[in-house]
Protein backbone atom coordinates (compact mmCIF):
# COMPACT_ATOMS: atom_id res chain seq x y z
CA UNK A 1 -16.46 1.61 -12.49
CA UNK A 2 -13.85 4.52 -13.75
CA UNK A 3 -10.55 3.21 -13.54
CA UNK A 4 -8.11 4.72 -11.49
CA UNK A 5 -4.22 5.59 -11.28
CA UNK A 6 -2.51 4.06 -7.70
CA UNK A 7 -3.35 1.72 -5.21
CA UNK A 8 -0.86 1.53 -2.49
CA UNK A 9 -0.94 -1.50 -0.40
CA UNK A 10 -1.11 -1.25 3.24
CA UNK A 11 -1.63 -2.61 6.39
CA UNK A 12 -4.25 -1.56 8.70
CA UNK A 13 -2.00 0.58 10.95
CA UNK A 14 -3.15 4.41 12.14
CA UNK A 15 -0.09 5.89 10.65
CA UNK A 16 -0.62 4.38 6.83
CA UNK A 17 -4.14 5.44 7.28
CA UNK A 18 -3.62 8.46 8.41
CA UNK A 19 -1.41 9.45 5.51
CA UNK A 20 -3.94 8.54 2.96
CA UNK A 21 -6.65 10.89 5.00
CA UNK A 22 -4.25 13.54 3.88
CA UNK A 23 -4.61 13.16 0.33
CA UNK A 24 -6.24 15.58 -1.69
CA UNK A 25 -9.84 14.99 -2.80
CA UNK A 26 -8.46 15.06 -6.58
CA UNK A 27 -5.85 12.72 -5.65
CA UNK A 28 -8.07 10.49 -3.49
CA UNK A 29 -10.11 10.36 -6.89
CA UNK A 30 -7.17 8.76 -8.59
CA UNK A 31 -6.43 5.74 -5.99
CA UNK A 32 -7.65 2.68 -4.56
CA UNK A 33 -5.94 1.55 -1.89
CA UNK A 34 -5.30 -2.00 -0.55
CA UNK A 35 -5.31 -2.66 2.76
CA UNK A 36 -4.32 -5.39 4.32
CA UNK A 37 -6.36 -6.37 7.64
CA UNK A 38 -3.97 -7.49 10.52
CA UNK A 39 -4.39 -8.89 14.07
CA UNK A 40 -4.21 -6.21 17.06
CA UNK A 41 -0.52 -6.14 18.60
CA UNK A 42 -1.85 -4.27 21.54
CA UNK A 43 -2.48 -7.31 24.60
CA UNK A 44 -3.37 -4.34 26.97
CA UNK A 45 -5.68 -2.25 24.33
CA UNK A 46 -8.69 -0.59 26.58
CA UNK A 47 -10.49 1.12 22.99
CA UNK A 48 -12.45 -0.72 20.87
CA UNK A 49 -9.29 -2.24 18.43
CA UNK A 50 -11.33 -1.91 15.03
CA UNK A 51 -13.18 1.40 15.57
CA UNK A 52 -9.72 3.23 15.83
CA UNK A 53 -8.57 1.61 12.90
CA UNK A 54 -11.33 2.22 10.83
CA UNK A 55 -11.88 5.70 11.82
CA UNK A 56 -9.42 7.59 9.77
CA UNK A 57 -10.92 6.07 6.08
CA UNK A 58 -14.65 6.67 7.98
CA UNK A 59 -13.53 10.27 7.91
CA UNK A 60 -11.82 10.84 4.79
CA UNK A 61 -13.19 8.20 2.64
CA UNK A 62 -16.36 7.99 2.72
CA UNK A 63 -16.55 10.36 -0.31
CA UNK A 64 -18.94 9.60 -3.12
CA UNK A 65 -17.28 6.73 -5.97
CA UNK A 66 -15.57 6.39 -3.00
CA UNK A 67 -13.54 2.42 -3.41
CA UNK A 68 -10.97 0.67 -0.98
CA UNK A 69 -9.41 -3.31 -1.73
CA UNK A 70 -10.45 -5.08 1.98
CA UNK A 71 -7.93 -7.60 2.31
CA UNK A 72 -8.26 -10.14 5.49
CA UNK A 73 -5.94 -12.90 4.47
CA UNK A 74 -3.45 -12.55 7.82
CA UNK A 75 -6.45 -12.93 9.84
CA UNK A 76 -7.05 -16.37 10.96
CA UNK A 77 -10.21 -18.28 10.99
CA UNK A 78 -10.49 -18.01 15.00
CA UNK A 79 -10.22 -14.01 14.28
CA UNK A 80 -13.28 -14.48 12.08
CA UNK A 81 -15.22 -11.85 14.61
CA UNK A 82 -12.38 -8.97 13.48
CA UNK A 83 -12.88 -9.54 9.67
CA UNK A 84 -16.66 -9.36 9.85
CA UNK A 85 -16.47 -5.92 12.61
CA UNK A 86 -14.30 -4.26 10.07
CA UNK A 87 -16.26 -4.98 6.63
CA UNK A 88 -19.57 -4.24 8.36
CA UNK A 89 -18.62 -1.11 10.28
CA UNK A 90 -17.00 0.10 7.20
CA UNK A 91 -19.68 -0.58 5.25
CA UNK A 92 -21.93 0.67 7.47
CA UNK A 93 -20.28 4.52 7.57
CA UNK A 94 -20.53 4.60 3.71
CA UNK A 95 -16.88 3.10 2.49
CA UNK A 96 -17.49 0.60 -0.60
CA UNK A 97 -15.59 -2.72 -0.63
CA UNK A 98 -14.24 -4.69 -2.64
CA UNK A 99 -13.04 -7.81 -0.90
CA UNK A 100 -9.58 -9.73 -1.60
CA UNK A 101 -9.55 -13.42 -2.63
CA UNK A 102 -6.60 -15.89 -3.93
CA UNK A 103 -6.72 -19.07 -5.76
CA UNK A 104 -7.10 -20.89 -2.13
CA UNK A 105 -9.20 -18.66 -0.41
CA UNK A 106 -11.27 -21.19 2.15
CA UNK A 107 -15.48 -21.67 1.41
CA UNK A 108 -15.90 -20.20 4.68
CA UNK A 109 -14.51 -16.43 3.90
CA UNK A 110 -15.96 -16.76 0.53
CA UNK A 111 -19.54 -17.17 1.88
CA UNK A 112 -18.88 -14.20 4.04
CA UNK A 113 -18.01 -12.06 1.27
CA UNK A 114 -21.26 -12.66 -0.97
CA UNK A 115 -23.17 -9.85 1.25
CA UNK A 116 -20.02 -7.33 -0.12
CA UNK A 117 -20.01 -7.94 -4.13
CA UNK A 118 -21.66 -4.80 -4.66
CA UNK A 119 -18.57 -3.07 -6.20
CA UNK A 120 -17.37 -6.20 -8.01
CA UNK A 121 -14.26 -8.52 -5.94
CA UNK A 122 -10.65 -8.65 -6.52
CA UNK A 123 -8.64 -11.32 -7.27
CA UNK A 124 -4.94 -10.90 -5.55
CA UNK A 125 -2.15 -13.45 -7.31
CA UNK A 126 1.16 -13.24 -5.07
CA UNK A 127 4.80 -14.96 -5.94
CA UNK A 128 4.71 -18.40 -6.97
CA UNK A 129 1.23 -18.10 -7.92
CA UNK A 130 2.30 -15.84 -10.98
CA UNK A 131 1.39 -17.60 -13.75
CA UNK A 132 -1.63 -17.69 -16.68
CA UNK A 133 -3.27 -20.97 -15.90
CA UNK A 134 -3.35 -20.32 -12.06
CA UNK A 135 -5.09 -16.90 -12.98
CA UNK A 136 -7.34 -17.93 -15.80
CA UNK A 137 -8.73 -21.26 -13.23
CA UNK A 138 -8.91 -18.45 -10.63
CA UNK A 139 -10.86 -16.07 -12.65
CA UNK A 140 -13.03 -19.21 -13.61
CA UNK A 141 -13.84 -20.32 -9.79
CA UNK A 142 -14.57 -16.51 -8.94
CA UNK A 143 -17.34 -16.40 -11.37
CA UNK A 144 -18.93 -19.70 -10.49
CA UNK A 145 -18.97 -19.17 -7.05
CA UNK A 146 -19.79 -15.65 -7.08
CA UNK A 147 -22.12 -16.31 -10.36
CA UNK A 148 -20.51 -12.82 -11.49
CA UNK A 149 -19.20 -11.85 -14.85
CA UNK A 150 -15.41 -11.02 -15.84
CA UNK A 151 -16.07 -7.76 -15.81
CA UNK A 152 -16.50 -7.46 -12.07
CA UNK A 153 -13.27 -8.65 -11.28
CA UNK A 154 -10.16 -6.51 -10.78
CA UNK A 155 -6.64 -8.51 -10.90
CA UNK A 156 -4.35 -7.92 -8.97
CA UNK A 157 -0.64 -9.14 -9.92
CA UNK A 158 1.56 -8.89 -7.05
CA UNK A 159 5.07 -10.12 -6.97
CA UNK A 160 6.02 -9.26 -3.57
CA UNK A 161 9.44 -8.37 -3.13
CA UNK A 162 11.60 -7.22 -6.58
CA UNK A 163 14.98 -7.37 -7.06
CA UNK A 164 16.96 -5.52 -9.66
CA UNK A 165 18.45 -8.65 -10.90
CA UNK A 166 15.38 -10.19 -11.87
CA UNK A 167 14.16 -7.20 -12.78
CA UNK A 168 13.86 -9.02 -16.89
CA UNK A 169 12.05 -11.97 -15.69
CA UNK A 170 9.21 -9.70 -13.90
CA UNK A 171 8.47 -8.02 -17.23
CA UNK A 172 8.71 -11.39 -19.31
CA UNK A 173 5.85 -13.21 -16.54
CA UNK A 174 3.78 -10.24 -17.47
CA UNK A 175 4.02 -10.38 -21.48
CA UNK A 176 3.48 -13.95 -20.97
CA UNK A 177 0.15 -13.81 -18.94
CA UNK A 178 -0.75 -10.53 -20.96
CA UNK A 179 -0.55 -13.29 -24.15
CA UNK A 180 -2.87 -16.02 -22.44
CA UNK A 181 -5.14 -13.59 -21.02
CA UNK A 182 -5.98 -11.85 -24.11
CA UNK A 183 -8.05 -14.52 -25.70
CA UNK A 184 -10.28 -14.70 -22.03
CA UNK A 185 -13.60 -12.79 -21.39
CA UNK A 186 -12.17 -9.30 -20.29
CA UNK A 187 -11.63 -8.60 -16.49
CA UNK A 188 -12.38 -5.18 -15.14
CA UNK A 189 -8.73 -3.67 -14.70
CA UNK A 190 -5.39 -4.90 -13.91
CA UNK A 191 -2.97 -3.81 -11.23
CA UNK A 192 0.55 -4.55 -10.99
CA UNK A 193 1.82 -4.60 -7.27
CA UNK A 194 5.45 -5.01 -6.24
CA UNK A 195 7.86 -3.10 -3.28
CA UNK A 196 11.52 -3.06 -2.97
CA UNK A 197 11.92 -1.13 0.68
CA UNK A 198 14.50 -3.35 3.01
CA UNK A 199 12.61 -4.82 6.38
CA UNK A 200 14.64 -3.12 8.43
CA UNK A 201 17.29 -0.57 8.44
CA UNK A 202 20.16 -2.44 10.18
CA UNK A 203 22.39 -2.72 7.34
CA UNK A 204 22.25 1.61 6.93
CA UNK A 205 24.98 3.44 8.99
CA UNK A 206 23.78 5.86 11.76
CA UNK A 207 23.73 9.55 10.98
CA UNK A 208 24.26 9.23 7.12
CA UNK A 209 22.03 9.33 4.02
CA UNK A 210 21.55 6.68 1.81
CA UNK A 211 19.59 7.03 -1.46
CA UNK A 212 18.41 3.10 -2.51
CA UNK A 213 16.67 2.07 -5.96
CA UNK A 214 12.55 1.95 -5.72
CA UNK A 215 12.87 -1.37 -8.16
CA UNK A 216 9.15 -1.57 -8.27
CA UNK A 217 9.50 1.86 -10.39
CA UNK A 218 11.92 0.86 -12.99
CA UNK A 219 9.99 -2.48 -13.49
CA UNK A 220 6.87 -0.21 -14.00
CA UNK A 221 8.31 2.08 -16.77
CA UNK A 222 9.14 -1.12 -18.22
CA UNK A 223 5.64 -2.67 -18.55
CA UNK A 224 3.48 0.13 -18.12
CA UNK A 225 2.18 -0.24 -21.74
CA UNK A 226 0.90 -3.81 -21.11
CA UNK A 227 -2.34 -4.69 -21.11
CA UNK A 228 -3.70 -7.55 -19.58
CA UNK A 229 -7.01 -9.00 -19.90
CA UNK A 230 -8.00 -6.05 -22.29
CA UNK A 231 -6.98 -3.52 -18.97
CA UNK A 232 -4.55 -1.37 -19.36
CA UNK A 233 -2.04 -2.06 -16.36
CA UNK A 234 -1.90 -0.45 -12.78
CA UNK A 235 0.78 0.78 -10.12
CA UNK A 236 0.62 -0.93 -6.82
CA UNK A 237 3.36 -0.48 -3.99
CA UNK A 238 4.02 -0.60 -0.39
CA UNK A 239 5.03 2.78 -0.46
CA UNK A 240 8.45 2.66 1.95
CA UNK A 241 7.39 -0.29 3.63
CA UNK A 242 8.67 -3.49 3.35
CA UNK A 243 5.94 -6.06 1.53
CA UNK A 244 5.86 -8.49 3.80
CA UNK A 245 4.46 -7.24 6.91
CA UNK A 246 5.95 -9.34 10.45
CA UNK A 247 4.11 -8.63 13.70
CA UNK A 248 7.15 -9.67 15.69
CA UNK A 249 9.46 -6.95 13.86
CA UNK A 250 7.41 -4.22 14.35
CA UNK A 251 7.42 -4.51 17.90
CA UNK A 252 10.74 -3.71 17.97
CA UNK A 253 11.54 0.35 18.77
CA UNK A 254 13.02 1.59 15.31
CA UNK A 255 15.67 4.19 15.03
CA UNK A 256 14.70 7.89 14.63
CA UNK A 257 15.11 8.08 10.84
CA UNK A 258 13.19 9.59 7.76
CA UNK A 259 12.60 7.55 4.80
CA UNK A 260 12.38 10.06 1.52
CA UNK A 261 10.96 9.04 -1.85
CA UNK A 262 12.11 10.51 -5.21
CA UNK A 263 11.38 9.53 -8.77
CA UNK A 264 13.68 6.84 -8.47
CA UNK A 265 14.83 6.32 -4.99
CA UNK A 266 14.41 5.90 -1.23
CA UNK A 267 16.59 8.18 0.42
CA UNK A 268 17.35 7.00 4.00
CA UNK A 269 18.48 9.52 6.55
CA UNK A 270 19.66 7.01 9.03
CA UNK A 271 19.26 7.84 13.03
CA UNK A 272 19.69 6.09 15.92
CA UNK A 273 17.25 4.89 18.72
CA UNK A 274 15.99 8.00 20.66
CA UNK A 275 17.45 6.36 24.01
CA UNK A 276 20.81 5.57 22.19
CA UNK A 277 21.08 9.67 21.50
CA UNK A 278 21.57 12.67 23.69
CA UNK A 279 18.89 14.62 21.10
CA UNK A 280 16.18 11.64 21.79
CA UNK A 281 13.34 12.25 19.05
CA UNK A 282 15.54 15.47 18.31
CA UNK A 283 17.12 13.93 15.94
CA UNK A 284 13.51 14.08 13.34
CA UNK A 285 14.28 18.04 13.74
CA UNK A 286 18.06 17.64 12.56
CA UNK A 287 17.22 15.17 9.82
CA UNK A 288 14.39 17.25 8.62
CA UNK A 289 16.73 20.39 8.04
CA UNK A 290 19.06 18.21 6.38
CA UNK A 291 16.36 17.27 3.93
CA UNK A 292 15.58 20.80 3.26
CA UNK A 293 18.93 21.08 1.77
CA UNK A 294 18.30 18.65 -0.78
CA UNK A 295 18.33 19.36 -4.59
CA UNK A 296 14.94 16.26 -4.41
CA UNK A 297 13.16 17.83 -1.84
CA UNK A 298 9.92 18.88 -3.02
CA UNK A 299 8.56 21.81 -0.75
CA UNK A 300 6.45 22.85 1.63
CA UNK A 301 3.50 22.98 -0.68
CA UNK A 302 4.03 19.64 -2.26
CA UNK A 303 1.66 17.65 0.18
CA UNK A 304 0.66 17.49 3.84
CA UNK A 305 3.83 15.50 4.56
CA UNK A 306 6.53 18.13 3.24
CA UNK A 307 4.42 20.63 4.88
CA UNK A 308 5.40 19.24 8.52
CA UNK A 309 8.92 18.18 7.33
CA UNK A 310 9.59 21.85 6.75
CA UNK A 311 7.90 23.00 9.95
CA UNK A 312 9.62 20.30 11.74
CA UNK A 313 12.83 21.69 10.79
CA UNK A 314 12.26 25.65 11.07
CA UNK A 315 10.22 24.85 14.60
CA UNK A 316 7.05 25.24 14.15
CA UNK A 317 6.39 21.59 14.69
CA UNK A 318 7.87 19.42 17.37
CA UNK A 319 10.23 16.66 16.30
CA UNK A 320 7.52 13.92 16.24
CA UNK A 321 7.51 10.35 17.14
CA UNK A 322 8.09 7.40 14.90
CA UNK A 323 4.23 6.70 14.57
CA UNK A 324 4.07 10.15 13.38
CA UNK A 325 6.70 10.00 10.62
CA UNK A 326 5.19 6.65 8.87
CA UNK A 327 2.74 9.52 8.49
CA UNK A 328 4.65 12.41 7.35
CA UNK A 329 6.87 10.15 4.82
CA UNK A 330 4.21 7.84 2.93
CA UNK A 331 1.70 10.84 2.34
CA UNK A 332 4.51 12.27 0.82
CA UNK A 333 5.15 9.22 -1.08
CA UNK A 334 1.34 8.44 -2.42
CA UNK A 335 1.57 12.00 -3.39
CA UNK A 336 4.84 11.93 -5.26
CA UNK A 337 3.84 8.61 -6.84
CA UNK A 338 0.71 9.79 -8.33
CA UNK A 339 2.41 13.16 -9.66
CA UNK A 340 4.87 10.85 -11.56
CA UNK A 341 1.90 8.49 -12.63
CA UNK A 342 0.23 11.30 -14.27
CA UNK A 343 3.38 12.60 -15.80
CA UNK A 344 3.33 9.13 -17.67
């Protein structure tokens, strides 16, 4: 398997989707993604729950070398009938898995996954899990289970949330594991996942704009040059999402705002909630045109997602909805993070 550049991690909502369907088919060469399987919100939902999820990588993915990470681990065992519709229907319309474990994953998703090994599995260490001899007895367990070599297995290193001030001990856990995993049998590549965007936007004032540091992007320039397990590392993110996903927040109407990403920041334009404002959804239209102002705005041209920003602003698109903007902003952001990954 060719390696590859990004792999943003997401969860399986329409909008996330949806942005990646907007990718280029050079730039949907370049990226994995990892997407994280969650429970339908929706009590009331009259469509089938996993055909509309599935249906925006059915129609943009299913290109050939096509490759997506299928991650289950916030389904529970009783939603056993939702992992197995979405693996099968996916791989049933052409899109090639390659299933998510941990160190604990139970016997019983295991099993299920030996009918999806076709592209090789992924290993997925998170937070206190970070550390050699967790990875290496991980690594071991995968290949006696599986009876598969090293070199089917991808790594992924994920440390969750990232904070500037332990910015230092993020780059030493790597060197360290880089160290012990250099005398194993080789794994097939390495990916480095981390995300810095705030869970909400409380703490942001109303009608300002607020650039914030993507962390996960300074740590990267940091240890880009590692290699791990004779793989040269990786980007993962959560694009401007925050990385751990709660099913209670998001049910909560969020404020009409658009969340920006440059080389090395977020850039909030803070609104408010469309029935707190006399311009309702309006207010996508005024922050838009304030975005066109800025020196980091990247243009029209620059990827599906600047394209409606600027029509947005000049009219030519309505103001949008919320749903619509998780669109707009992280297809701009895969797009901007893979220009700046092949930069170097």
């Amino acid at each position: 398997m060719s390696s590859h550049l990004y792999t943003p991690i997401l969860v399986s909502k329409e909008g996330e989707l949806i942005a990646l369907s907007y990718l280029l088919p050079d730039q949907k060469d370049n990226t994995i993604p990892l997407i994280q399987l969650i429970p339908d919100a929706k009590e009331d939902r009259v469509k089938d729950y996993v055909q509309t999820r599935i249906k925006p990588l059915v129609d943009s993915w299913s290109f050939p070398g096509n490759r997506i990470y299928l991650d289950s681990s916030y389904l529970q065992q009783y939603e056993f009938g939702v992992t197995q519709d979405f693996f099968n229907k996916l791989k049933n319309n052409g899109i090639n898995i390659i299933p998510v474990v941990y160190p604990d994953s139970a016997d019983w998703i295991l099993s299920f996954y030996k009918d999806f090994l076709s592209h090789g599995i992924c290993l997925r260490i998170r937070n206190n899990n970070i550390n050699a001899q967790t990875i290496i007895n991980s690594i071991n367990r995968i290949k006696s289970y599986f009876s598969i070599d090293s070199s089917s297995i991808d790594l992924v290193i994920d440390f969750g949330v990232v904070t500037a001030s332990h910015e230092a001990s993020y780059a030493n856990s790597l060197e360290l594991i880089a160290l012990r995993l250099a005398k194993i049998e080789p794994i097939r590549q390495c990916i480095m996942g981390a995300g810095s965007f705030p869970a909400d936007l409380t703490k942001f004032v109303s009608d300002t704009k607020t650039p914030i540091t993507r962390v996960e992007w300074t740590l990267w320039k940091n240890v880009k040059n590692f290699e791990i397990g004779s793989s040269r590392l990786i980007y993962a993110d959560y694009g401007n999402a925050h990385p751990n996903y709660d099913l209670e927040a998001v049910k909560h109407q969020g404020t009409c705002s658009i969340k920006y990403t440059t080389e090395n920041h977020f850039v909030i334009f803070r609104g408010q909630r469309a029935q707190d404002h006399a311009l309702a959804m309006g207010q996508y239209r005024v922050k838009a045109a304030e975005l066109l102002q800025e020196p980091y705005y990247s243009g029209q041209s620059f990827s599906w997602g600047d394209q409606f920003i600027t029509d947005c602003a000049e009219g030519r698109e309505g103001p949008g909805t919320p749903a619509i903007w998780v669109r707009v902003t992280q297809n701009h952001h895969f797009v901007k993070t893979l220009e700046l990954l092949r930069k170097g």
